[in-house]
Protein backbone atom coordinates (compact mmCIF):
# COMPACT_ATOMS: atom_id res chain seq x y z
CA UNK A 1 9.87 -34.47 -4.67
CA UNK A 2 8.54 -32.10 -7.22
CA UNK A 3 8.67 -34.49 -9.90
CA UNK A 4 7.07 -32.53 -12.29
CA UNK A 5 9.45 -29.40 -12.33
CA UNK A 6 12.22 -32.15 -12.46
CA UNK A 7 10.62 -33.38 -15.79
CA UNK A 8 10.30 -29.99 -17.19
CA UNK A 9 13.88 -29.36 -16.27
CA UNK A 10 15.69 -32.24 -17.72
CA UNK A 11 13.28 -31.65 -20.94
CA UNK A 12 14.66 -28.11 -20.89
CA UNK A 13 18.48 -28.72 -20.50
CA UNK A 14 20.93 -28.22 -22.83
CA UNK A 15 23.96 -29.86 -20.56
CA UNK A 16 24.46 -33.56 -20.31
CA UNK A 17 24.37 -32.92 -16.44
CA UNK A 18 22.76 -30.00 -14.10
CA UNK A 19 24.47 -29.81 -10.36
CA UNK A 20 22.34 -28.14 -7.94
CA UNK A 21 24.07 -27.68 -4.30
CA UNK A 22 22.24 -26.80 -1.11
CA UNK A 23 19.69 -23.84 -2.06
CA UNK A 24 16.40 -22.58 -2.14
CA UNK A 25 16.33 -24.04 -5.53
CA UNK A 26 16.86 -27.86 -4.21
CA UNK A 27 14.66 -27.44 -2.22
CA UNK A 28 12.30 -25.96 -4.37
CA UNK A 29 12.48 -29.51 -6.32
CA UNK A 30 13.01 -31.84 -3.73
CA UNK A 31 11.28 -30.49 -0.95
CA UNK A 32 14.74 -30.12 1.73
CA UNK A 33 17.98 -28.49 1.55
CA UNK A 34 20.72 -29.20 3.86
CA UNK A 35 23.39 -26.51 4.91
CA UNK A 36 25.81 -25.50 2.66
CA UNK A 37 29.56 -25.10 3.96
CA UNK A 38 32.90 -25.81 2.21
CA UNK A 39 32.66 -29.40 1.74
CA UNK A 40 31.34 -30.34 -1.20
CA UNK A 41 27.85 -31.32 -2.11
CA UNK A 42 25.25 -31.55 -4.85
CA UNK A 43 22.18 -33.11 -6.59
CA UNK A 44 23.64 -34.18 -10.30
CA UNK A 45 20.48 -34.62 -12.43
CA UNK A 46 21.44 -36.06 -15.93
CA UNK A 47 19.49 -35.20 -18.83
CA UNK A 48 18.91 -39.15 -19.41
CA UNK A 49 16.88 -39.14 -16.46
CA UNK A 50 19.78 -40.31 -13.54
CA UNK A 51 20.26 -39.02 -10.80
CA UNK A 52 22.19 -38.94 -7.57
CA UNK A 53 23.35 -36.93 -4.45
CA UNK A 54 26.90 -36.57 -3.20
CA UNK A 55 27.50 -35.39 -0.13
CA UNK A 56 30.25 -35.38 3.03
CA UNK A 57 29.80 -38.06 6.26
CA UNK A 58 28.70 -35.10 7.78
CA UNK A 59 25.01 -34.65 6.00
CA UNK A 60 24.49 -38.49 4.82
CA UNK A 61 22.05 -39.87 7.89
CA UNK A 62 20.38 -36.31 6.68
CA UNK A 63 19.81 -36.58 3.60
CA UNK A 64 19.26 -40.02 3.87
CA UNK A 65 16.60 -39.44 5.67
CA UNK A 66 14.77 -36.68 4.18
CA UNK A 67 15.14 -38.10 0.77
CA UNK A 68 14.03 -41.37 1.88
CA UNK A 69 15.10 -43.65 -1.78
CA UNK A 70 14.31 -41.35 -4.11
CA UNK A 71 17.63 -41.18 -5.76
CA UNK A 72 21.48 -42.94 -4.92
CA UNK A 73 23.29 -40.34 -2.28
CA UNK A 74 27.28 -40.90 -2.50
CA UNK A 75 29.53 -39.79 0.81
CA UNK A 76 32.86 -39.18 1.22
CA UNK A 77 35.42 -38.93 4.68
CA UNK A 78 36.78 -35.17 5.16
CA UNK A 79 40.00 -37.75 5.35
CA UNK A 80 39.36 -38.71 1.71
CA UNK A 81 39.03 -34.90 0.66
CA UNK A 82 38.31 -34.27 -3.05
CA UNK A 83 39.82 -37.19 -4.54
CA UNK A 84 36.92 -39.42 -3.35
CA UNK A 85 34.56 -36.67 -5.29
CA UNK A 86 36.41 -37.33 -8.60
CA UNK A 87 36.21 -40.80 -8.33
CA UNK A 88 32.76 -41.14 -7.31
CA UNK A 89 31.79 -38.43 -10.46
CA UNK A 90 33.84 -40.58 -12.44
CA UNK A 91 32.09 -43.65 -11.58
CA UNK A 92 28.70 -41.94 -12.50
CA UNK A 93 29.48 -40.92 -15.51
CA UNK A 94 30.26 -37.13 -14.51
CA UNK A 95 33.57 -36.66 -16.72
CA UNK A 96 34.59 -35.31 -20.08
CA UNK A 97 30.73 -33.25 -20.59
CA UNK A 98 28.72 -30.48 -19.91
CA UNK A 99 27.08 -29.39 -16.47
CA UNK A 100 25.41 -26.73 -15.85
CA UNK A 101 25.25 -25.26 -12.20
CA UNK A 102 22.75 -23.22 -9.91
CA UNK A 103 22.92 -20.08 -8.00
CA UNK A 104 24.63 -21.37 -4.55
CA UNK A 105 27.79 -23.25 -6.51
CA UNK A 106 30.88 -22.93 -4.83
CA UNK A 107 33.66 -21.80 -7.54
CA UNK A 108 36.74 -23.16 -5.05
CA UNK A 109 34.77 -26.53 -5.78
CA UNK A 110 33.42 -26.45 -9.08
CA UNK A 111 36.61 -25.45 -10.53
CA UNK A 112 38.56 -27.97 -9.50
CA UNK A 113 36.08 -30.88 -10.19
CA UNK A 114 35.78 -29.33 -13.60
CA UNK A 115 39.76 -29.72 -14.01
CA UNK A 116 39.92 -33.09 -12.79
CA UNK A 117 36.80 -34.90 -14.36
CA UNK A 118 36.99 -32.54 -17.80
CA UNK A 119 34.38 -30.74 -17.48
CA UNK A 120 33.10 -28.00 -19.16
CA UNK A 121 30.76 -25.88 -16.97
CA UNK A 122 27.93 -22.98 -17.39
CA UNK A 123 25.54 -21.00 -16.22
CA UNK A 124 22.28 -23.02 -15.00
CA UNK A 125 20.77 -20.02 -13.10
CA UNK A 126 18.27 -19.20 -16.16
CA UNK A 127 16.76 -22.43 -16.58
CA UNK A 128 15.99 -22.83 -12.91
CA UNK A 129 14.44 -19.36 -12.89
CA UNK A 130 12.50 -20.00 -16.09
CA UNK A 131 11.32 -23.60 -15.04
CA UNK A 132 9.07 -21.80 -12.30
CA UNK A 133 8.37 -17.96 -13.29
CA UNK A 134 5.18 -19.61 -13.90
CA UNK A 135 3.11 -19.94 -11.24
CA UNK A 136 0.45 -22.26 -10.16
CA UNK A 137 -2.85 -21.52 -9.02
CA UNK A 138 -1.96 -22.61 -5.46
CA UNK A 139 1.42 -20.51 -5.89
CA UNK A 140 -0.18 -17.45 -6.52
CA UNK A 141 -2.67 -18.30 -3.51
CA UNK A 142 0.41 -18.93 -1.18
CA UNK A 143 1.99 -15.01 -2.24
CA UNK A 144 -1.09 -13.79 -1.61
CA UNK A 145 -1.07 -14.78 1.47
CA UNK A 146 2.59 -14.02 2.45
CA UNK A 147 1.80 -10.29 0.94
CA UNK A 148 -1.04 -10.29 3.66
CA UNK A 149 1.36 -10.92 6.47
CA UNK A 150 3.88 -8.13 4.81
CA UNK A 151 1.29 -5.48 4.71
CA UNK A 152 0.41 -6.29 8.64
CA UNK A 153 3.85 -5.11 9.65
CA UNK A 154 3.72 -1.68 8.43
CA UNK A 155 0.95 0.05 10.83
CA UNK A 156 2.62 -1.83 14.00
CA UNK A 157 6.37 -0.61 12.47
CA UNK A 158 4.66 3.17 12.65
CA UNK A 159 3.46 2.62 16.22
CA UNK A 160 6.80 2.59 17.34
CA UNK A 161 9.15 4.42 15.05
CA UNK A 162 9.46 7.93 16.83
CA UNK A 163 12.77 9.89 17.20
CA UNK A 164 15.79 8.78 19.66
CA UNK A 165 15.00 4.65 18.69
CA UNK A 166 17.27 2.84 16.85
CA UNK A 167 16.71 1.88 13.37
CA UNK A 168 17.73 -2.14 14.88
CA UNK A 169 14.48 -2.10 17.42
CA UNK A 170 12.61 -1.05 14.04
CA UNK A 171 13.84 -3.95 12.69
CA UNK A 172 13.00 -6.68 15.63
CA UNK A 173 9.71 -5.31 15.25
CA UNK A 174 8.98 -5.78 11.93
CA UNK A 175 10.31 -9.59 12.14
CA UNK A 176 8.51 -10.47 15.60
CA UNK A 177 5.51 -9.30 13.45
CA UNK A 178 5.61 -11.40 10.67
CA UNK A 179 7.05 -14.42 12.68
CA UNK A 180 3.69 -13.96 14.93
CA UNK A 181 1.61 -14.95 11.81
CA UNK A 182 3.92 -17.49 10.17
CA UNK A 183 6.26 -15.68 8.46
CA UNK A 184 9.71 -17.35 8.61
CA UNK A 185 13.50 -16.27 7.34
CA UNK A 186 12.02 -12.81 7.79
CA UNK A 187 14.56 -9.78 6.84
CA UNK A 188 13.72 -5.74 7.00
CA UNK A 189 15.62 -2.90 5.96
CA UNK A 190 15.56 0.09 8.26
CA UNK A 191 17.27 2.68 6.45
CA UNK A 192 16.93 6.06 8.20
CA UNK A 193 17.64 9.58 7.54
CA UNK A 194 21.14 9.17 4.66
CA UNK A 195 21.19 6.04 5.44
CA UNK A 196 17.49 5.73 3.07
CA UNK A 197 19.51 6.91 -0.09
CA UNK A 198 21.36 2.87 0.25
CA UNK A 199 19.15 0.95 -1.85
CA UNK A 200 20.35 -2.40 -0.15
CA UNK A 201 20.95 -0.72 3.28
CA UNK A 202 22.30 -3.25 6.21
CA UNK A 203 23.10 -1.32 9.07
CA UNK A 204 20.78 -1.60 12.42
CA UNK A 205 22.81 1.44 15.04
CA UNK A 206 21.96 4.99 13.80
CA UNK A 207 19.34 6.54 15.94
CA UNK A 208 16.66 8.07 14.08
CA UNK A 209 15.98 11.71 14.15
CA UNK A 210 13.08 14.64 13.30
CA UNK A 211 12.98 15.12 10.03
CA UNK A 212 14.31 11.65 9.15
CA UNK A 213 13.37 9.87 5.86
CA UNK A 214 12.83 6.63 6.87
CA UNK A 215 12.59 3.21 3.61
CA UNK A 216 10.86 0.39 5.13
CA UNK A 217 11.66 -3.28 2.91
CA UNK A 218 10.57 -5.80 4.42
CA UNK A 219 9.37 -10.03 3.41
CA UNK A 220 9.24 -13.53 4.48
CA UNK A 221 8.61 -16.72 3.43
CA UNK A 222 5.14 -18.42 4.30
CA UNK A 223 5.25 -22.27 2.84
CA UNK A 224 8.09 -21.21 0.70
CA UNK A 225 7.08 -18.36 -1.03
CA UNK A 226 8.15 -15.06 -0.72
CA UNK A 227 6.97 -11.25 0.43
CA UNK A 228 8.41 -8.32 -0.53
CA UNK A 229 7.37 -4.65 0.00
CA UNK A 230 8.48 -0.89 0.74
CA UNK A 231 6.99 1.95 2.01
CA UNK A 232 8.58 5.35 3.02
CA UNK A 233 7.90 7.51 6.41
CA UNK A 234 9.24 10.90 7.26
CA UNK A 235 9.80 11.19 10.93
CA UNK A 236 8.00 14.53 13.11
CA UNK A 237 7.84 16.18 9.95
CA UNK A 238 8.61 16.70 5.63
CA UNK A 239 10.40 18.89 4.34
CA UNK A 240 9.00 20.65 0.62
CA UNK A 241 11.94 18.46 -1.37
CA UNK A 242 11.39 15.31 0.91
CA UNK A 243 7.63 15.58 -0.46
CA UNK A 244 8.23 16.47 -4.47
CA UNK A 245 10.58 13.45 -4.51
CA UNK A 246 7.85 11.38 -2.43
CA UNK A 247 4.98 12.58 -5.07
CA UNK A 248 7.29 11.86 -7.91
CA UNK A 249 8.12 8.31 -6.45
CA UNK A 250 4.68 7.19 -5.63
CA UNK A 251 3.18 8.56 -9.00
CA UNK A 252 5.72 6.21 -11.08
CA UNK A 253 5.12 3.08 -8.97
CA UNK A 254 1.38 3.58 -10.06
CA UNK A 255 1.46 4.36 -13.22
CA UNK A 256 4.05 1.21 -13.93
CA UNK A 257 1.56 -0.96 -11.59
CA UNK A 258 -1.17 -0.10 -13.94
CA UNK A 259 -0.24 -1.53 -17.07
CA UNK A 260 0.10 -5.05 -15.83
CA UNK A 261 -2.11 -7.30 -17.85
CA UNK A 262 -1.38 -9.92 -19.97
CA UNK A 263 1.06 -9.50 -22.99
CA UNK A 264 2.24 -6.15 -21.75
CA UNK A 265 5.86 -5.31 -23.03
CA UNK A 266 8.41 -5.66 -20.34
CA UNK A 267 10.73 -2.69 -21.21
CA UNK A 268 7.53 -0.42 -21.68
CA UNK A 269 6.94 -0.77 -18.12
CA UNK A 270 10.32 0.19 -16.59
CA UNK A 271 10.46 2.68 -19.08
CA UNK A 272 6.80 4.20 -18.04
CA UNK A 273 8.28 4.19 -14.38
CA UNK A 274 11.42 5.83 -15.11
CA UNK A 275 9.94 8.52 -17.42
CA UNK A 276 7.67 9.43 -14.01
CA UNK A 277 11.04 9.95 -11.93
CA UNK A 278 11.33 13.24 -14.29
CA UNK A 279 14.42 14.93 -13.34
CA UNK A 280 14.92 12.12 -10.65
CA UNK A 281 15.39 9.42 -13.19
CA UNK A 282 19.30 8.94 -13.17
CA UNK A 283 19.37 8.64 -9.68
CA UNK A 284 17.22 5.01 -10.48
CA UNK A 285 20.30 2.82 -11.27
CA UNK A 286 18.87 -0.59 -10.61
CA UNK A 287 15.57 -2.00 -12.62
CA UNK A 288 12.10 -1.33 -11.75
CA UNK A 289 11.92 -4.48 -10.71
CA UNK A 290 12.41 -8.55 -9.96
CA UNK A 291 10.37 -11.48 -9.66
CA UNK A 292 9.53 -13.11 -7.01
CA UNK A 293 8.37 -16.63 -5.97
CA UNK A 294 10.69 -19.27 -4.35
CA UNK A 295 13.52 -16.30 -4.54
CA UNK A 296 12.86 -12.85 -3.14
CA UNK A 297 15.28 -11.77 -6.65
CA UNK A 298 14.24 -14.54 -9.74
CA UNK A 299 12.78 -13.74 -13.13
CA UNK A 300 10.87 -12.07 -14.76
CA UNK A 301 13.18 -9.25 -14.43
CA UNK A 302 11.53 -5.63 -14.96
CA UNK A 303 13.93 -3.62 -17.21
CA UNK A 304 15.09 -2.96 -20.29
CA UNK A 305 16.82 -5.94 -21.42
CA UNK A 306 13.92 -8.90 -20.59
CA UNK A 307 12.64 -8.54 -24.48
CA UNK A 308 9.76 -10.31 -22.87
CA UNK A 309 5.60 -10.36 -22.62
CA UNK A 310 3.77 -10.56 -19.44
CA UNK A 311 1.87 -14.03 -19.07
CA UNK A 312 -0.54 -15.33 -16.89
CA UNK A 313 1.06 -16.94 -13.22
CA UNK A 314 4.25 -14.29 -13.47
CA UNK A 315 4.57 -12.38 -10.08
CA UNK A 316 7.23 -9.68 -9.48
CA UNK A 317 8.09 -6.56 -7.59
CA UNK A 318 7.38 -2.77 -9.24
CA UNK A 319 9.72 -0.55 -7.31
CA UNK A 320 11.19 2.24 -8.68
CA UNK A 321 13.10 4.81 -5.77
CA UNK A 322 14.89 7.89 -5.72
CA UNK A 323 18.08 7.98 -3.60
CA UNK A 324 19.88 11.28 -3.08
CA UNK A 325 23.22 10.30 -1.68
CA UNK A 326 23.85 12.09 2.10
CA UNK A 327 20.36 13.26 1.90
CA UNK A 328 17.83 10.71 1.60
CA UNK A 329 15.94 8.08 -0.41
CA UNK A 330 12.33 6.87 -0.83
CA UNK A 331 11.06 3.83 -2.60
CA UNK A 332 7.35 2.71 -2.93
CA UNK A 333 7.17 -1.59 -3.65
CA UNK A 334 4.29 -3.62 -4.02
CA UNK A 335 3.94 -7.31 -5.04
CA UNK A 336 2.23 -7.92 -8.37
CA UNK A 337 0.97 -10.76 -10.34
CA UNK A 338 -0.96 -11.51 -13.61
CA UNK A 339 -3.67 -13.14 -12.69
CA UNK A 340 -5.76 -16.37 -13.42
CA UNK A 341 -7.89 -13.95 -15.30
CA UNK A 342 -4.83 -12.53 -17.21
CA UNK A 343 -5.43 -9.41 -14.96
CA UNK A 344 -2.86 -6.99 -13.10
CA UNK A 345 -3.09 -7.90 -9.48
CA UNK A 346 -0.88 -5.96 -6.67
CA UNK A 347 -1.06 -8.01 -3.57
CA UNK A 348 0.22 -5.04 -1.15
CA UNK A 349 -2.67 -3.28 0.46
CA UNK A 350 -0.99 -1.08 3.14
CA UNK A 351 -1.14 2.47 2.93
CA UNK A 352 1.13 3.98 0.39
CA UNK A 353 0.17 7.68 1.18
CA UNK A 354 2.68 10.01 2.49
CA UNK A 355 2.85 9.18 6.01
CA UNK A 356 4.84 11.64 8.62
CA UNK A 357 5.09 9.66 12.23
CA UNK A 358 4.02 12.84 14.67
C-alpha cells in the first residue's frame, strides 16, 4: 500500500468519498489492480480516513489475497445484481454525499449508483494526477531507466525497416525489443507514408514504400513507470519538403527542450515550440506536450491553459509534429524531467538527426 499518497489524497479531497475502480491509478496506491469488466467494482476511500473495496464473487479470493487486511472488501452474486451494491454503499455510509471518481469509472455504473444512493458525483481525475506529478528521487531513477530501454529500440527498428515490410513486423519488433530488457505493456506506433500525418495512428497492414515518411512512438512500463518517445525516418530517400518540415520539426522540439529549468512558465514553452513550426504551426492541433509517470498521458500538461511553473520531480513529454493530411507527418519526442538539481533533463538519447533507411 502506498500509504503515504493515500494520506496526501484524503488531505487533498474536497468530496466526502473518492471511488477509484480497477486502473493504473489503484494500483498506483495499492500496489494491484484487478481487471475491469462490467460488473461493478471500486476502492471507496472516505475523507475520514475509511475505507473499503467492493467487488463481484468473481474477483473476491483476488483481491483478498493481494490486499491481504488492509481494508474491508464487500462482494456481491451476479444473481444479486446492483441492488446488493446499493445496499452494501448504504450500509457504509455511501448515500446522500459527494464522491469523486477516477479515470477508468464506468458511467452505465456510476450513474445509476448515484441515482439510487443520492449521490452527487465529480471529476476526481485532477487530484489523482496532481497527488503524484511530483516525483520521487527513486521515480525519476525508474524513468530514467525505462527511457534507456526506449532509446534501445530505435537503431534495431532501422535495421529492419526497408521497403515491401509491413508497418505490423515494425511493430513486433519494436515490442520484442523492449520486452527483451524488461519492458512490459509495450505499445508502438508505425505510421508510414499518409498514414504518419495520424497523430494517434493504429493501423499495422500498409506496406511501406521508397520515399515513405515513416513516425516511430513507442514506450513501456519498467516497475510501473512509463517511456515515451518519437523519432521520424524517411524510407530510400527525402524529398526537399519532407526535409524543410523535418528541420522545422526538430528545431522546435529543441528549442522548447531547452528552457526546462525550474520555474519556467508552462505556456511560454508550447508557445516557443509552436512559434518554431513557422508556417507549419496550425497544422499542431494537440499540445506540445503531457506528463508522464504512472500514465503515459497525466499532468503537467504542456500548453496554453496549465497557468503553471515548472518544479523540481515534474517529468513530461516535449513533442511538437507537423502532419500534412494524405502526405505525411513527422514528430520528434523526448522524455524530460526537472531535475534533483532543478535542472532540464531529457532522458531520450537516440539519434534525432534526419535519418533516411538506404
Amino acid at each position: 500500500m502506498n500509504t503515504a499518497m493515500i494520506e496526501k489524497l484524503k488531505e487533498r479531497m474536497s468530496t466526502d468519498v473518492i471511488l477509484i475502480q480497477p486502473s493504473f491509478e489503484l494500483e498506483f496506491l495499492t500496489g494491484f489492480t484487478p481487471m475491469l469488466c462490467e460488473r461493478f467494482q471500486g476502492l471507496f476511500i472516505k475523507r475520514n480516513g475509511e475505507m473499503f473495496y467492493l467487488c463481484e464473487d468473481l474477483y473476491f479470493d483476488e483481491l483478498v489475497n493481494a490486499y491481504k487486511d488492509s481494508f474491508p472488501i464487500y462482494h456481491y452474486h451476479d444473481n444479486e445484481g446492483m441492488e446488493k451494491v446499493y445496499k452494501i454503499l448504504k450500509d457504509n455510509g455511501i448515500e446522500k454525499c459527494s464522491v469523486a471518481v477516477n479515470s477508468s469509472a464506468q458511467a452505465f455504473n456510476c450513474v445509476d449508483i448515484a441515482k439510487n444512493c443520492q449521490l452527487t458525483l465529480s471529476n476526481g481525475k485532477d487530484l489523482l494526477e496532481e497527488i503524484r506529478i511530483i516525483k520521487t528521487h527513486e521515480e525519476l531513477d525508474l524513468l530514467r531507466h525505462s527511457a534507456s530501454i526506449a532509446d534501445s529500440v530505435f537503431e534495431e527498428a532501422c535495421k529492419i525497416i526497408r521497403p515491401g515490410i509491413s508497418e505490423g513486423e515494425v511493430f513486433d519488433r519494436m515490442v520484442a525489443v523492449m520486452e527483451g530488457q524488461g519492458g512490459y505493456d509495450c505499445d508502438c506506433i508505425v505510421g508510414s507514408g499518409p498514414n504518419s500525418s495520424y497523430p494517434h495512428y493504429m493501423g499495422r497492414s500498409r506496406i511501406i514504400e521508397k520515399g515513405d515518411a515513416i513516425v516511430l512512438d513507442w514506450g513501456c512500463h519498467y516497475k510501473g513507470l512509463m517511456s515515451d518517445m518519437s523519432r521520424t525516418v524517411f524510407v530510400g530517400e527525402v524529398s526537399d519538403k519532407q526535409k524543410e518540415v523535418y528541420d522545422l520539426v526538430n528545431n522546435a522540439q529543441r528549442k522548447a527542450e531547452l528552457l526546462i529549468h525550474e520555474g519556467v512558465w508552462i505556456p511560454d514553452i508550447d508557445k516557443t515550440a509552436r512559434e518554431a513550426l513557422g508556417e507549419y504551426a496550425h497544422t499542431l492541433s494537440s499540445r506540445v506536450g503531457h506528463g508522464i509517470g504512472y500514465s503515459v498521458h497525466e499532468g503537467p500538461y504542456i500548453n496554453q491553459l496549465n497557468k503553471r511553473k515548472l518544479e523540481r520531480g515534474m517529468a513530461f513529454s516535449i513533442e511538437p509534429g507537423i502532419y500534412l493530411k494524405d502526405e505525411f507527418g513527422v514528430r520528434v519526442e523526448n522524455i524530460n524531467i526537472v531535475n534533483e538539481e532543478g535542472n532540464g533533463e531529457f532522458l531520450n538519447k537516440a539519434d534525432r538527426n534526419l535519418r533516411v533507411i538506404l
